[in-house]
Every structure is written in C-alpha cells, then in structure tokens.
Protein backbone atom coordinates (compact mmCIF):
# COMPACT_ATOMS: atom_id res chain seq x y z
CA UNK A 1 191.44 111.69 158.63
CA UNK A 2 188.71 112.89 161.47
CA UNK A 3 187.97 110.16 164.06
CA UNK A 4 184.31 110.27 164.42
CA UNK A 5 183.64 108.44 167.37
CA UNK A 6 184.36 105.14 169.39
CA UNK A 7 183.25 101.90 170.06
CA UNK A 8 183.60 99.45 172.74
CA UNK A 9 184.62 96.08 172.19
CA UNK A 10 181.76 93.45 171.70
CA UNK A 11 183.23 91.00 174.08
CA UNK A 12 184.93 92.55 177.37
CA UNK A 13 186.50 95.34 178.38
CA UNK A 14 189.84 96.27 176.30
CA UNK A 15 190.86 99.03 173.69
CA UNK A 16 188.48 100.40 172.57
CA UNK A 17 187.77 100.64 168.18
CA UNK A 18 187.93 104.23 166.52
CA UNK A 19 185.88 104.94 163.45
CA UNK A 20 187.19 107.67 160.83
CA UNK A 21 185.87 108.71 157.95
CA UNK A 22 186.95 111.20 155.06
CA UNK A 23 188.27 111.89 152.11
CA UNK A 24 191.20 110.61 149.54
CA UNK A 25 192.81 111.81 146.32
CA UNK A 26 193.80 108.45 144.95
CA UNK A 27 194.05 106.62 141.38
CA UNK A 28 193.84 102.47 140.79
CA UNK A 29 196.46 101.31 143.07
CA UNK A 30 196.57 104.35 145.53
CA UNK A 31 196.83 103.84 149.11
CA UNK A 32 194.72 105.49 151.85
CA UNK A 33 195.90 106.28 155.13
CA UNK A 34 193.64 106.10 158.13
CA UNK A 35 196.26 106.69 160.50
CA UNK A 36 195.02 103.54 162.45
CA UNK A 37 197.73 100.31 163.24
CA UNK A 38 194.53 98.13 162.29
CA UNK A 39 191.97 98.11 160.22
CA UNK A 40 188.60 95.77 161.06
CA UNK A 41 186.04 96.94 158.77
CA UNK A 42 186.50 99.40 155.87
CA UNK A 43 184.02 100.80 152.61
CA UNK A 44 184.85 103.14 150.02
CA UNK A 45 182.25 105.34 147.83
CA UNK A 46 183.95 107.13 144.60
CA UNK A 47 182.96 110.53 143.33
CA UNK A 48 182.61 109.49 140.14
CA UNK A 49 179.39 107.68 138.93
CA UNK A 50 181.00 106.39 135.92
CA UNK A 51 184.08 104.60 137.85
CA UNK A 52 182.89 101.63 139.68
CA UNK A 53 185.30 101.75 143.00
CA UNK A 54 186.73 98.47 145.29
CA UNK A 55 188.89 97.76 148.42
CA UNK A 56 191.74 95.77 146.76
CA UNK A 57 193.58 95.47 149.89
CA UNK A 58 193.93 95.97 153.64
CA UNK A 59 197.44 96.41 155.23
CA UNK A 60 197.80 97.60 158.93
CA UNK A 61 196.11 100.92 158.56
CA UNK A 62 196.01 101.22 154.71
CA UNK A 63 193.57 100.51 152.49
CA UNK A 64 194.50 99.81 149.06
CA UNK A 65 191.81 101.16 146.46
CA UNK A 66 191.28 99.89 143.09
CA UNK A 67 189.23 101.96 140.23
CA UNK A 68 187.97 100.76 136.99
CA UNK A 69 185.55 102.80 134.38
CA UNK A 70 182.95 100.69 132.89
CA UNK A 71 184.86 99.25 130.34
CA UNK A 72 187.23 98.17 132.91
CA UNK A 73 190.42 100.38 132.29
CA UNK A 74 192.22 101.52 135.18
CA UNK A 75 191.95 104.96 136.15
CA UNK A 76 195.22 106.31 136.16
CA UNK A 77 194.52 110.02 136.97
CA UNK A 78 193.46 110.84 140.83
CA UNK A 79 190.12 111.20 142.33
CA UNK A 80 188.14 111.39 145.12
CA UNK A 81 187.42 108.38 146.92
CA UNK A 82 184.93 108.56 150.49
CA UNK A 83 186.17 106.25 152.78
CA UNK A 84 185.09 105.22 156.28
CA UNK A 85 187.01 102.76 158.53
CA UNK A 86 186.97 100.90 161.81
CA UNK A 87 190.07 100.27 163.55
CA UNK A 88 192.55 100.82 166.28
C-alpha cells in the first residue's frame, strides 16, 4: 500500500483522511489490506476485462472483493485487482 496524499476534513479541524492506492493479488472472496483502521470511500478496477469486479464488503481497513466472469462463476484463481481507498 503507498499513501498518496491527504485530505483535510470537510467540517473542522481533526485527523486528517489518507488516500492509498495500489495493487492486490486476490480471488472472489479475497481480502485487501489498506493498512488503514477505517475505510470511508473505496473502488476497485480488475485486470481482467473479461471478470466483472465488486466491493463485497468493508471491514475496518479491509475491503472484501468479489469476482465473477461473465457467466457469473466465481473466480477462484488470483488476480490483480487496482484498488484506491480513503481512510484513516
């Protein structure tokens, strides 16, 4: 995980939110790690055109990722997944 930058919060002064973005090996079900203890706003991009990939869940600073091919199997074998998250 790189943390790209951060942002101040909207309404007063306070901790301040981190953005990261990167890279994951992950398969339907696989968990990505951002490192954060929250997670406010999340997106993830797959590598593969054919695979159409989701946010299934958000827990503290993991992001649950779901991955279906068109016919809408699960993808059981690992693949890279673009993520990019705001948190703290």
């Amino acid at each position: 995980m790189a943390i790209i930058g951060a942002l101040e919060k909207p309404f007063g002064r306070g901790a301040k939110y981190k953005v990261a973005a990167g890279t994951a090996s992950v398969a339907d079900g696989g968990e990505i790690d951002t490192g954060f203890r929250a997670i406010v706003a999340a997106v993830v991009i797959g590598s593969n055109p054919d695979h159409i990939v989701a946010i299934t869940g958000i827990s503290g600073g993991k992001i649950t990722v779901g991955i279906h091919d068109t016919a809408g199997a699960a993808v059981t074998t690992a693949e890279t997944v673009y993520y990019i998250a705001i948190g703290y």
